[in-house]
Protein backbone atom coordinates (compact mmCIF):
# COMPACT_ATOMS: atom_id res chain seq x y z
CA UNK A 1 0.00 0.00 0.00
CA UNK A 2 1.02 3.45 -0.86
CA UNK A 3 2.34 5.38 2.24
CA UNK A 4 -0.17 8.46 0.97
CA UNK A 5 -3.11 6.35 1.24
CA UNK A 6 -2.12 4.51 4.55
CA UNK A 7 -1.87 8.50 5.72
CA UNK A 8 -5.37 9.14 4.36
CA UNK A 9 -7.05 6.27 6.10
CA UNK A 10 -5.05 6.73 9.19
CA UNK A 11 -6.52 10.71 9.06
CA UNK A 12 -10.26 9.19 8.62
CA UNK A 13 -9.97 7.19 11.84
CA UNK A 14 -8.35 9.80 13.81
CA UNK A 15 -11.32 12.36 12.37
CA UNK A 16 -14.44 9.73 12.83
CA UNK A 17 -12.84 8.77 16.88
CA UNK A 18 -11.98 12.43 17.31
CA UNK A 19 -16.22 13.75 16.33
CA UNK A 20 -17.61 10.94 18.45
CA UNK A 21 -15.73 12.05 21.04
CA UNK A 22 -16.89 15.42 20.63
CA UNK A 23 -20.29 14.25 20.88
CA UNK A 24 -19.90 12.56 24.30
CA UNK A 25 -21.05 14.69 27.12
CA UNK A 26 -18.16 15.95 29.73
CA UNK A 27 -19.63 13.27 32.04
CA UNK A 28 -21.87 10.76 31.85
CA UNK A 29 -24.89 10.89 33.13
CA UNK A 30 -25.87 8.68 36.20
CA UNK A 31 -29.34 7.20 37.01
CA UNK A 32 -30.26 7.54 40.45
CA UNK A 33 -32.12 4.97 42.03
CA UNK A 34 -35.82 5.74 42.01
CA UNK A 35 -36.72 7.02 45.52
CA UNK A 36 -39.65 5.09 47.19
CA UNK A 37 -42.90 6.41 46.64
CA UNK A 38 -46.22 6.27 48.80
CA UNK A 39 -48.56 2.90 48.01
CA UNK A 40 -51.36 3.87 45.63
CA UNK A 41 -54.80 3.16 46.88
CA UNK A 42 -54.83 -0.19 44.70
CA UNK A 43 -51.91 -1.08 46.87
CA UNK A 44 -53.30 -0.52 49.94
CA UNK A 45 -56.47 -2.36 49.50
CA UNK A 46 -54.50 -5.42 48.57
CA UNK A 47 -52.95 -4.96 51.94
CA UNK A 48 -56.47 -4.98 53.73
CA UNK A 49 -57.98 -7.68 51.72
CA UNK A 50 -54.25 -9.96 52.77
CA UNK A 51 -55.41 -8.90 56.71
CA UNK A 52 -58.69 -8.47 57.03
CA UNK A 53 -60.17 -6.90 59.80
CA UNK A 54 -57.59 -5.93 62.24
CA UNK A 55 -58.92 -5.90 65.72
CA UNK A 56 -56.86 -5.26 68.79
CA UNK A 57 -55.67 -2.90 71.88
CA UNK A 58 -52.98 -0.32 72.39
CA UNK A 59 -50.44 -1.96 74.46
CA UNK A 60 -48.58 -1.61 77.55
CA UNK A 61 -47.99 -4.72 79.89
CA UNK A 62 -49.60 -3.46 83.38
CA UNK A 63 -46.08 -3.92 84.81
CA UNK A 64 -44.67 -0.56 82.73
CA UNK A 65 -45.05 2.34 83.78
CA UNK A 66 -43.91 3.91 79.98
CA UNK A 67 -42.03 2.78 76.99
CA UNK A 68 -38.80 2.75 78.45
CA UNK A 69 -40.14 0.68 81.33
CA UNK A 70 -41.37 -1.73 78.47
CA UNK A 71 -38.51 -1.98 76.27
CA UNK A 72 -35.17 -1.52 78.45
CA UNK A 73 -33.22 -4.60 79.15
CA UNK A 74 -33.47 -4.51 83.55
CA UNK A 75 -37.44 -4.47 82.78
CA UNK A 76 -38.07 -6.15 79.70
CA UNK A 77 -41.16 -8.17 81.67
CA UNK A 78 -41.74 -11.37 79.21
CA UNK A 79 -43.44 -13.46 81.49
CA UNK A 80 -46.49 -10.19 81.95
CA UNK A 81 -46.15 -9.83 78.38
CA UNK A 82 -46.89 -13.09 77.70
CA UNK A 83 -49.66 -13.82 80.00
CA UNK A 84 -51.27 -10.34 79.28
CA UNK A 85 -51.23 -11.27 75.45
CA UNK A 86 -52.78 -14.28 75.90
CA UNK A 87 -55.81 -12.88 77.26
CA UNK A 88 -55.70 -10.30 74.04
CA UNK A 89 -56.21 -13.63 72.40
CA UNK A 90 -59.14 -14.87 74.51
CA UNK A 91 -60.80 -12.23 73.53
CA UNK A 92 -60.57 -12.43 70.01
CA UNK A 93 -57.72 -9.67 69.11
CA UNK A 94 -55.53 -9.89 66.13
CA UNK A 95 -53.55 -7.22 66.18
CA UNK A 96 -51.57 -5.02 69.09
CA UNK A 97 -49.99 -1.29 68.58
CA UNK A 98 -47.18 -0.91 70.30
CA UNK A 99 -45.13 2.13 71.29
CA UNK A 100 -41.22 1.90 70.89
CA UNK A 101 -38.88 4.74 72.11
CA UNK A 102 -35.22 6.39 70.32
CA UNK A 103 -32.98 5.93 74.19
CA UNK A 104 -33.15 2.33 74.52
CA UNK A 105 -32.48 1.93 70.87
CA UNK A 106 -29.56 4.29 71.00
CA UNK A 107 -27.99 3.14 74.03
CA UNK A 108 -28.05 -0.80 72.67
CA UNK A 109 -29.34 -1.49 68.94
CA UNK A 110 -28.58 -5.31 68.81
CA UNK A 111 -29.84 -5.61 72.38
CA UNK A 112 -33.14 -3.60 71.59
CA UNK A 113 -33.72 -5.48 68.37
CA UNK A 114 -33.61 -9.05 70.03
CA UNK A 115 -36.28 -7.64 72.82
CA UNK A 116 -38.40 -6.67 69.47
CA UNK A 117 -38.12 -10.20 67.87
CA UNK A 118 -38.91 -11.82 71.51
CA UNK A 119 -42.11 -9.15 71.44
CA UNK A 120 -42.90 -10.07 68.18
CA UNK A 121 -41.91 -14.08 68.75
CA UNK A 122 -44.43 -13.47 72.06
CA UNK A 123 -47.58 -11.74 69.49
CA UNK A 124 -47.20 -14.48 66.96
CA UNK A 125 -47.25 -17.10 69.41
CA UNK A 126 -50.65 -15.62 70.30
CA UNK A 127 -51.92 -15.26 66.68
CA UNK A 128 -51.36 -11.27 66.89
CA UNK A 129 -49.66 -8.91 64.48
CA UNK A 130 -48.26 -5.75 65.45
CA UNK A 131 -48.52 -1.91 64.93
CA UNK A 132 -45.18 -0.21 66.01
CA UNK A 133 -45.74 3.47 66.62
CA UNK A 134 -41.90 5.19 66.45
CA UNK A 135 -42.57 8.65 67.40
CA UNK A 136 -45.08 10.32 70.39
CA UNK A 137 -45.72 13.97 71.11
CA UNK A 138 -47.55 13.06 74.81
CA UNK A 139 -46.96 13.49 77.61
CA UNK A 140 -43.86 14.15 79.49
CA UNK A 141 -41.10 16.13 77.35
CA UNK A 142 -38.35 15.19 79.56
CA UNK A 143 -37.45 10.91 79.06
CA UNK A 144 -34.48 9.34 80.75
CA UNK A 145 -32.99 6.53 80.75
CA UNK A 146 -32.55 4.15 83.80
CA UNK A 147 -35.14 3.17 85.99
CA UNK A 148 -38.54 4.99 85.90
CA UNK A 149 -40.52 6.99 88.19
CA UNK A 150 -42.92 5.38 90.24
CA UNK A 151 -46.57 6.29 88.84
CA UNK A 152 -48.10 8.90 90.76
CA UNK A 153 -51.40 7.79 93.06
CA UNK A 154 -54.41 8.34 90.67
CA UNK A 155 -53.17 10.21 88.19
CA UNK A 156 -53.77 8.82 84.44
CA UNK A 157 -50.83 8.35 82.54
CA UNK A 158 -48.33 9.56 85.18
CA UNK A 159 -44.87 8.37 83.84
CA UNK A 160 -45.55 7.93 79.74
CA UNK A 161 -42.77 10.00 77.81
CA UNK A 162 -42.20 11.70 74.74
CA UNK A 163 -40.19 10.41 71.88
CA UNK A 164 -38.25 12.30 70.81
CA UNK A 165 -37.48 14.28 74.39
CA UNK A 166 -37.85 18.06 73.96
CA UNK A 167 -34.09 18.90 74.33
CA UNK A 168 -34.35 16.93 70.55
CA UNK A 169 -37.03 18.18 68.84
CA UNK A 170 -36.39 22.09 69.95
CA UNK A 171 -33.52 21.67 67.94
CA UNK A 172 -33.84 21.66 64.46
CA UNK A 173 -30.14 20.85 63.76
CA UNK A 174 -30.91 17.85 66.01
CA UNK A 175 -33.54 15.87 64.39
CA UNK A 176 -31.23 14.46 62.12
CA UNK A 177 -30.13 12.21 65.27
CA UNK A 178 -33.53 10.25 64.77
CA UNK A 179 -32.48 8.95 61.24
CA UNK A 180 -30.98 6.37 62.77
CA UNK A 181 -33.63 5.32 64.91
CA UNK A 182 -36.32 5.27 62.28
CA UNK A 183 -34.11 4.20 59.21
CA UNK A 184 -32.53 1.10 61.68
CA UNK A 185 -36.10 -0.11 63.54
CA UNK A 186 -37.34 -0.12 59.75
CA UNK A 187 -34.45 -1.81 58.10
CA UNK A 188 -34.36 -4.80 60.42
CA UNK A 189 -37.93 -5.35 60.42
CA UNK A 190 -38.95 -4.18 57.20
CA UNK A 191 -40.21 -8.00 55.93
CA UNK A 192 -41.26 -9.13 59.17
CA UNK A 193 -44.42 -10.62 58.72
CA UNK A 194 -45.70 -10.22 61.84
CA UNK A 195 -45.90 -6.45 61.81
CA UNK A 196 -48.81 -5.32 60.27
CA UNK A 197 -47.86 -1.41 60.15
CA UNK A 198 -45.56 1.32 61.47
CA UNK A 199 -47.07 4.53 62.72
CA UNK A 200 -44.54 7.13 62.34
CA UNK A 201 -45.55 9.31 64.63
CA UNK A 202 -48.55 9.73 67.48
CA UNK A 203 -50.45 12.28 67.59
CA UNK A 204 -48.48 15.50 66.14
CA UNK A 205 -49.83 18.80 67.33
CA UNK A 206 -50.78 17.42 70.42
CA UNK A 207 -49.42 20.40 72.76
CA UNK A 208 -49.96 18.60 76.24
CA UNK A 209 -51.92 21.85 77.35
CA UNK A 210 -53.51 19.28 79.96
CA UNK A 211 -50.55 17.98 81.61
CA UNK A 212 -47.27 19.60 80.50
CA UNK A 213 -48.50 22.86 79.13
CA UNK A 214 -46.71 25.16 81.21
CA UNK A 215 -42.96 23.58 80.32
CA UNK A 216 -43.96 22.80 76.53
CA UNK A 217 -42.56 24.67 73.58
CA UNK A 218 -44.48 27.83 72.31
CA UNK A 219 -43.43 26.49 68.80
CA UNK A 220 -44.09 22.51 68.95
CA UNK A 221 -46.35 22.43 66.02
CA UNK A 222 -43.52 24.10 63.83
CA UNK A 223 -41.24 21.48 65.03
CA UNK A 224 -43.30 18.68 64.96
CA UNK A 225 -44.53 19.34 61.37
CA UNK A 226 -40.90 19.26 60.56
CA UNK A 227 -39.94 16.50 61.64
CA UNK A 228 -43.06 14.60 60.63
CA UNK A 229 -41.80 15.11 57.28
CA UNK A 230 -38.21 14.30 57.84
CA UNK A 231 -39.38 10.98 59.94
CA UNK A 232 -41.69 9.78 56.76
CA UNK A 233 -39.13 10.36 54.21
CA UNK A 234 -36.50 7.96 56.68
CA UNK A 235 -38.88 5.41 57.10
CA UNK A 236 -39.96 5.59 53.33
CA UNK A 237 -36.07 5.14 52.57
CA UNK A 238 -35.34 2.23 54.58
CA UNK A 239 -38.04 0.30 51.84
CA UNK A 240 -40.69 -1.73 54.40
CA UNK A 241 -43.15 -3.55 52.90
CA UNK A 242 -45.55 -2.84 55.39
CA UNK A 243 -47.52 0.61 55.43
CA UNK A 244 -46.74 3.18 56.91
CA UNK A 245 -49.33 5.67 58.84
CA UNK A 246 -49.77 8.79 60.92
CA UNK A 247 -53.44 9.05 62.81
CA UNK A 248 -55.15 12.35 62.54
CA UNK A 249 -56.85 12.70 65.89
CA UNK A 250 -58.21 16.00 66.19
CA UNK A 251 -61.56 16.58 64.97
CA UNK A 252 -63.53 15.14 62.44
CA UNK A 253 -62.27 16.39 58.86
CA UNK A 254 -65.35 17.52 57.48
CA UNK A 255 -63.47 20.20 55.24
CA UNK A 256 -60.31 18.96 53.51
CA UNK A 257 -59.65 22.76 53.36
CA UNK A 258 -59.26 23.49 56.61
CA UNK A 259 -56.88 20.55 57.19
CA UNK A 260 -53.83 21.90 59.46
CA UNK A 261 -50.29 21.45 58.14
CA UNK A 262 -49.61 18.23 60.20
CA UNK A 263 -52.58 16.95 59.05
CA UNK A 264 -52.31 17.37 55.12
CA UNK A 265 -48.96 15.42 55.87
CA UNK A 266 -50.43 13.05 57.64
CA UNK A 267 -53.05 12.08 55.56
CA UNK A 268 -51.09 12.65 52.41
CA UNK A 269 -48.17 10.62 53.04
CA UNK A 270 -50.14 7.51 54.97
CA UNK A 271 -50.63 4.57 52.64
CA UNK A 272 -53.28 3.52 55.12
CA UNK A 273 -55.35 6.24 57.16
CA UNK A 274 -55.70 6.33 60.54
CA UNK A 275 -57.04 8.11 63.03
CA UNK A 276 -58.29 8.20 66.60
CA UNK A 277 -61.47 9.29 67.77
CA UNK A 278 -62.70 9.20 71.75
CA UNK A 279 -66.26 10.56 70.76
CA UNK A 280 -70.08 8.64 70.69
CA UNK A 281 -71.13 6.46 67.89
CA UNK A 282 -72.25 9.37 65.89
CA UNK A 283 -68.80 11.37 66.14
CA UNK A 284 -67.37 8.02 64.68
CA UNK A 285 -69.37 7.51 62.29
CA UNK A 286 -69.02 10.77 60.63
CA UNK A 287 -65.03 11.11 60.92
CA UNK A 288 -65.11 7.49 58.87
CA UNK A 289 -67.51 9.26 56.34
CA UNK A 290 -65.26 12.15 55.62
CA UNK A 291 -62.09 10.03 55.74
CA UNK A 292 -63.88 7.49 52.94
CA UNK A 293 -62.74 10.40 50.59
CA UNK A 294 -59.42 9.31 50.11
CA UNK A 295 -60.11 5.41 48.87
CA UNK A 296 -57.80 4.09 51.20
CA UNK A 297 -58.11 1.15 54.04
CA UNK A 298 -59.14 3.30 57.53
CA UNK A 299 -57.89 2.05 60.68
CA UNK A 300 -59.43 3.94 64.33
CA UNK A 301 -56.09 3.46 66.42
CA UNK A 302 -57.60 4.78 69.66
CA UNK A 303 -61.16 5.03 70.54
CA UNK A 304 -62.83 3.82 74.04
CA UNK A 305 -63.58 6.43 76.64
CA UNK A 306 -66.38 5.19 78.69
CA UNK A 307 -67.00 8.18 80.24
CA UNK A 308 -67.16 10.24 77.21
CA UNK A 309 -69.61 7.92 75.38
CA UNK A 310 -66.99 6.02 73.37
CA UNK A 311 -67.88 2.48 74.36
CA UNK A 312 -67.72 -0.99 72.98
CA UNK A 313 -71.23 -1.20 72.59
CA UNK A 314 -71.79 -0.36 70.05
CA UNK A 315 -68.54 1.59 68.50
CA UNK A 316 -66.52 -2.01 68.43
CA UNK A 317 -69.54 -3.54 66.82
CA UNK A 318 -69.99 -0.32 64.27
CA UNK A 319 -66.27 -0.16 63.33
CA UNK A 320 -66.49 -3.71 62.17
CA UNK A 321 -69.79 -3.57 60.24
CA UNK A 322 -68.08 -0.57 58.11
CA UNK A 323 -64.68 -2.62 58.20
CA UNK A 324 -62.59 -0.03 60.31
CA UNK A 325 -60.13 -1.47 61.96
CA UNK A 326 -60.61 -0.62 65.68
CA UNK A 327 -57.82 0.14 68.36
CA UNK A 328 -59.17 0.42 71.73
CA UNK A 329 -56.87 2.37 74.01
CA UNK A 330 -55.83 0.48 77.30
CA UNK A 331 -56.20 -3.17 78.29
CA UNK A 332 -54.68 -4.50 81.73
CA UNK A 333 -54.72 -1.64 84.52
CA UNK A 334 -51.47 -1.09 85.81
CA UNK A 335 -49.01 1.11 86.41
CA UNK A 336 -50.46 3.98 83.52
CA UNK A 337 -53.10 4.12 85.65
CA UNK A 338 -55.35 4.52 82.85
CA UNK A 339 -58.47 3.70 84.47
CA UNK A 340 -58.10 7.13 85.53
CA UNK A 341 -59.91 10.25 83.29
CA UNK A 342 -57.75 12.57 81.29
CA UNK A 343 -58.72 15.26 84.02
CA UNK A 344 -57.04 13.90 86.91
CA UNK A 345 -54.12 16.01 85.92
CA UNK A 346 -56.72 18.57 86.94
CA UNK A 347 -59.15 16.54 89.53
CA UNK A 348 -57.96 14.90 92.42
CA UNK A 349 -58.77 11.30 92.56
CA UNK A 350 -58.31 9.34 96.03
CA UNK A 351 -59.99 6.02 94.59
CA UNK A 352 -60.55 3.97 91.84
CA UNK A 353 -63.42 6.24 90.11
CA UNK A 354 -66.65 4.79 89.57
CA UNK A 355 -66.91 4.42 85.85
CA UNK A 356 -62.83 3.51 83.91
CA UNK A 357 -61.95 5.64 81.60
CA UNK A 358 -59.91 2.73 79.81
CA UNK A 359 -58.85 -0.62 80.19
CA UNK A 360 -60.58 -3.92 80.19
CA UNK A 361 -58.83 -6.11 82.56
CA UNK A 362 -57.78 -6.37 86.30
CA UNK A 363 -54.24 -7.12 87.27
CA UNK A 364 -55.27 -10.33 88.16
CA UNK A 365 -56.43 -10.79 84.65
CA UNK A 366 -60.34 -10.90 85.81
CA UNK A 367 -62.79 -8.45 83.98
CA UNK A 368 -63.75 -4.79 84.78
CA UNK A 369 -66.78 -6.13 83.69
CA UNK A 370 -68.00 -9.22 82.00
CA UNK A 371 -70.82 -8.35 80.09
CA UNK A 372 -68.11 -5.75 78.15
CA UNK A 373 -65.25 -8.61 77.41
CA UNK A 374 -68.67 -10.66 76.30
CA UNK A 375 -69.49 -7.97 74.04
CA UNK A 376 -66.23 -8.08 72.74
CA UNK A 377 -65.70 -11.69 72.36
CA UNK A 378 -68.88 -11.83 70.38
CA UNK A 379 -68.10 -8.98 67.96
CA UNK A 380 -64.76 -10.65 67.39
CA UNK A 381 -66.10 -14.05 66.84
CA UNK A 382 -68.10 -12.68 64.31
CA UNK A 383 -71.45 -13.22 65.81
């Protein structure tokens, strides 16, 4: 070959490499993994047809006096959990939710992970699935770890904490701590069968003006919204395959308009809806009404309030005619002290009042009354 020509076709590859280079971008672009996105309604009714009608209490073994009591390692009480969730069982329950807490998580992951399988090993052993509820805006601001307060005589909910404390959440530089919390309980449980839901975060907006008013933050709501959002997205990221929910509790959502900020999250970023109600039949019939709107499964997560007109008969009964899944709060008195009215942190008590507020059972495990845990039993059974 001629050495012109051998130049000539030598030039033509240099020119064709050197224009496709040209072409390339500077960089390449990357693709980003798609970020998780909420469960669309379709998705969330397959959830509810897989469970069916969830049934159940909010629980506490009677030998806690708050979450920490529950979950840290000295008082971890398995044999009370046990026995307590046995008579959840009795009476036809299915499903438990179940508060958890950030400090004993924190101060011993591996150790407060293998107390959450033995829970969880416990509930299944009693054919019950769980709600975990990560965050809680009631009652006292100021948790610590270690051993627990005695409850205070009378007085309803005496030693339950906040999660996250308040030194926490009035810092918005230190919410970030809670990633870990959320993002790690999530992660290791995330296709655990036996949990039927997490609920991110209790009651947001709730301002304690009851109880703790006078030591709250002026700007809790602000915070709390915050965080709400931060808390879904970290739970959203660590990829469960259960739903995730936040209950609107305050009243009854007749207006989508005049939905508060928290709320609009709430409801917009739950692939189930819950919510809590403490009102008569008629209050609880209408919040399920307006909440229909959004074509999603609708779960009550606390109702029962004897005193208040929030009974089992007929709300339990009610609930599962319209296919709400139904949440009583309370269920062995004990050290919450729940029996108690929401206004004994106004109202001296000096004896078990004459009516409960909540709970079902003694501490010896025998009814508050019988004709109520008959009630029940029926409903359940499907009677």
């Amino acid at each position: 070959m001629k050495p012109g020509l051998i130049f000539a076709l030598l030039l033509g590859v240099c020119l064709s490499y050197c224009l496709g280079a040209a072409e390339e971008p500077a960089t390449r672009p990357t693709t980003e993994p798609a970020k998780p996105q909420r469960w669309t309604p379709d998705q969330a009714q397959q959830w509810f047809v897989e469970h069916g009608w969830l049934v159940g209490c909010n629980f506490s073994p009677s030998s806690a006096v708050n979450q920490l009591e529950m979950w840290q390692a000295d008082t971890f009480d398995v044999a009370t959990i046990d026995r307590e969730l046995g008579l959840a069982q009795d009476l036809g329950f299915n499903s438990v939710r179940v508060f958890l807490h950030d400090i004993p998580w924190k101060a011993d992951k591996e150790g407060m992970a293998k107390r959450m399988d033995q829970f969880l090993a416990l509930c299944d052993k009693h054919s019950i699935g769980v709600m975990f509820v990560l965050l809680d805006a009631c009652w006292d601001p100021f948790p610590k770890a270690g051993k627990q307060p005695a409850p205070k005589p009378f007085l309803h909910n005496s030693g339950w904490v906040q999660c996250p404390s308040q030194d926490i959440l009035k810092d918005p530089a230190r919410h970030d701590e809670l990633e870990g919390y959320v993002k790690g309980v999530i992660e290791r449980f995330r296709d655990d069968k036996r949990i039927h839901a997490w609920d991110i975060y209790n009651e947001p907006g709730n301002k304690n003006d009851s109880s703790y008013g006078k030591v709250e933050l002026k700007n809790k709501n602000e915070l709390m919204l915050a965080l709400l959002k931060k808390s879904f997205d970290w739970a959203r990221a660590a990829k469960p395959t259960q739903p995730l929910t936040s209950g609107v509790w305050i009243g009854e959502w007749a207006d989508e308009t005049a939905l508060s900020p928290i709320e609009k999250v709430q409801i917009e970023q739950s692939d189930i809806i819950t919510f809590h109600n403490y009102g008569k039949p008629d209050a609880m019939r209408r919040c399920i009404t307006n909440l229909r709107r959004y074509g999603r499964p609708i779960l009550c997560t606390e109702y029962m309030a004897r005193p208040a007109g929030s009974t089992f008969d007929p709300v339990l009964g009610n609930l599962k005619q319209q296919h709400i899944g139904a949440y009583n709060w309370g269920f062995v008195s004990g050290k919450t002290q729940t029996i108690y009215p929401w206004d004994s942190w106004k109202t001296k008590y000096t004896a078990e009042p004459p009516v409960w507020f909540h709970d079902i059972f003694r501490p010896d495990g025998k009814p508050y009354d019988q004709k109520e845990v008959d009630y029940i039993k029926w409903t359940t059974e499907g009677k």
